[in-house]
Structures are given as C-alpha cells and as structure tokens.
C-alpha atoms as a PDB file:
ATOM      1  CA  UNK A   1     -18.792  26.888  13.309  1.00  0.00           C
ATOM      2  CA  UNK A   2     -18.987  26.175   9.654  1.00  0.00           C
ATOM      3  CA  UNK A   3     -15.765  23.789   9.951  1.00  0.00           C
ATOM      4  CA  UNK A   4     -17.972  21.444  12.761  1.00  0.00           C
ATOM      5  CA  UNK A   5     -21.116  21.582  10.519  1.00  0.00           C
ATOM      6  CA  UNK A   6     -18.796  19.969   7.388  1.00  0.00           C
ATOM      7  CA  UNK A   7     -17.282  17.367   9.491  1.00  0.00           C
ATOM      8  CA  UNK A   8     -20.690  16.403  10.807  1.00  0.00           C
ATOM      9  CA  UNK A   9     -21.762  15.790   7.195  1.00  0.00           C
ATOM     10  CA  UNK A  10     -18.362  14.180   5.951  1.00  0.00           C
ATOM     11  CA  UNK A  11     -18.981  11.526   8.900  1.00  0.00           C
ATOM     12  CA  UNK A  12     -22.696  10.730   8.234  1.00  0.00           C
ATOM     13  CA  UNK A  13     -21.525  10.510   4.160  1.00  0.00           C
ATOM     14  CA  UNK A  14     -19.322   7.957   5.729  1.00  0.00           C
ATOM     15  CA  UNK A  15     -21.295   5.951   7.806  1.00  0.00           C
ATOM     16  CA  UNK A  16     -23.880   6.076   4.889  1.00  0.00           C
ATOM     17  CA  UNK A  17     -21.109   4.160   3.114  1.00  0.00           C
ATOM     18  CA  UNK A  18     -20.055   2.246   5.572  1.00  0.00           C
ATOM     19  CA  UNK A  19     -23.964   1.001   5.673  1.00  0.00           C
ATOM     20  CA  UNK A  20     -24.087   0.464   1.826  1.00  0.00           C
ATOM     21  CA  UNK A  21     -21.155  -1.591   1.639  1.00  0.00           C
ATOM     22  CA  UNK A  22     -21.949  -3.816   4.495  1.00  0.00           C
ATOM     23  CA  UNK A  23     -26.218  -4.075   3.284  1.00  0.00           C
ATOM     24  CA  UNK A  24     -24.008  -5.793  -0.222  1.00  0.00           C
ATOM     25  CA  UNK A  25     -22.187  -8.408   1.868  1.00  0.00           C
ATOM     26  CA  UNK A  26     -25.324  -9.172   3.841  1.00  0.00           C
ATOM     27  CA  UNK A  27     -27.248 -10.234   0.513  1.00  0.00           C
ATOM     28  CA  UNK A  28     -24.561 -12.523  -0.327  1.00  0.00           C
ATOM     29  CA  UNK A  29     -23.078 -10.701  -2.824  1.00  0.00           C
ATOM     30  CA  UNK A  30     -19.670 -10.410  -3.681  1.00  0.00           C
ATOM     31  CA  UNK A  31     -17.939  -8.194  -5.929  1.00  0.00           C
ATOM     32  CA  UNK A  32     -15.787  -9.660  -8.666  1.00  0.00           C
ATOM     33  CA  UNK A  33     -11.905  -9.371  -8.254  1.00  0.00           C
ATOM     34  CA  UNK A  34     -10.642 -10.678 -11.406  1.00  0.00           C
ATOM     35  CA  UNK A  35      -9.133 -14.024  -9.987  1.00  0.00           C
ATOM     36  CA  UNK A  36     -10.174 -16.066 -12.370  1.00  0.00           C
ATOM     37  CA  UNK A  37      -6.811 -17.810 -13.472  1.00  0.00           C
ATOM     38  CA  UNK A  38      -5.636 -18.527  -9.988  1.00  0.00           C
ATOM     39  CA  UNK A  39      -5.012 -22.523 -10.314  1.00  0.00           C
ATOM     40  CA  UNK A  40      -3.282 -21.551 -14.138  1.00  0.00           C
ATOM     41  CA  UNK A  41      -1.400 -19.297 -12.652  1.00  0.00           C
ATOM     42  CA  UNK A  42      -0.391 -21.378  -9.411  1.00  0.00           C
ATOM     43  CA  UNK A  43       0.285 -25.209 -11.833  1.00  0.00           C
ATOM     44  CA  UNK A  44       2.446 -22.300 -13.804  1.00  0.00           C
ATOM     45  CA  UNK A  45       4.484 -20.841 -10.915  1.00  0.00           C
ATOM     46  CA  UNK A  46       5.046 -24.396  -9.550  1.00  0.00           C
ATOM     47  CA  UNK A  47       6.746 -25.341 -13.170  1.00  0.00           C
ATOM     48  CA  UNK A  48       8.391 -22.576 -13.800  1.00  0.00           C
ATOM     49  CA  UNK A  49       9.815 -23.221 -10.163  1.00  0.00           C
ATOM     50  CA  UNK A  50      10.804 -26.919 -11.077  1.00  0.00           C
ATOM     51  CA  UNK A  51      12.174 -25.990 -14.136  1.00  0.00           C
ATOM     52  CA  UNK A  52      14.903 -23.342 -12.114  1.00  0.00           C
ATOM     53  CA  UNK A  53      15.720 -26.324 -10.024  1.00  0.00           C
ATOM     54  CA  UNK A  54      16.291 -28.952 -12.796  1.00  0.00           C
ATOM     55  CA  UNK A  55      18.661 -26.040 -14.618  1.00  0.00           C
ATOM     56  CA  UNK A  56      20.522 -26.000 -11.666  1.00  0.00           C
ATOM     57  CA  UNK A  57      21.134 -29.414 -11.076  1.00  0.00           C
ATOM     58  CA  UNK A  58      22.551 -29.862 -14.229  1.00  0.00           C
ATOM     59  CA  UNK A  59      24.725 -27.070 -14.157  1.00  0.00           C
ATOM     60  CA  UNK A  60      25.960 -28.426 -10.830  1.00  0.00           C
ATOM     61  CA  UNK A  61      26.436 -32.444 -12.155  1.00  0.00           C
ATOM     62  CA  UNK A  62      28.373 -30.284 -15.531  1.00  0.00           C
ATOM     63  CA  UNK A  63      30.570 -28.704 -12.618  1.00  0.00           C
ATOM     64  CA  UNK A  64      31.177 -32.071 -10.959  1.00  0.00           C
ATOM     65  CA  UNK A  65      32.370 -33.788 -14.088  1.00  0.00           C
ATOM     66  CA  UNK A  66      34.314 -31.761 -15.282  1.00  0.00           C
ATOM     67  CA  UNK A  67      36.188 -31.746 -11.885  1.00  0.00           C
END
C-alpha cells in the first residue's frame, strides 16, 4: 500500500507544478530564453546564404569560359 500512497503524492507534487507554472503565465510573465540576437543572426544567415550562391555562380561562368 506504500507504493499507492507515493504515487498519490508524486501526482499532487505535479499538479502543484503544473499550477505554479501556469499562475506565472497568467501574470503576464514570461521567462527569458536568450533570443536576443535573432534579427543578427537571421540578416547573417541570409548573407552568408547569398554569398554561397554568388561563389557558385562564378565558379559556374569560370566553367563556361573556359569551355
């Protein structure tokens, strides 16, 4: 009977948790996820991306010349 007792109280730690977490998004809050470089980090991806494409175009005019 012990084992029924300890999942009773692992569940209600849970729910108690559960509760917490959701009384935080009620008051607005929100907690911090360290996304604070997303449009650096998107205007660098897009570059980087351009720059792969204008590396290959040239390697592919080089190829046509030289044909």
């Amino acid at each position: 009977m012990d084992s029924v007792s300890d999942s009773d109280s692992t569940s209600d730690s849970i729910s108690d948790s559960v509760s917490d977490s959701d009384s935080n998004n009620e008051s607005g809050y929100l907690p911090k996820t360290g996304d604070e470089n997303g449009s650096y980090n998107e205007v660098g991806g897009m570059l980087v991306g351009l720059g792969m494409m204008a590396a290959i175009a040239t390697k592919k005019r080089k190829e046509k010349k030289e044909n």
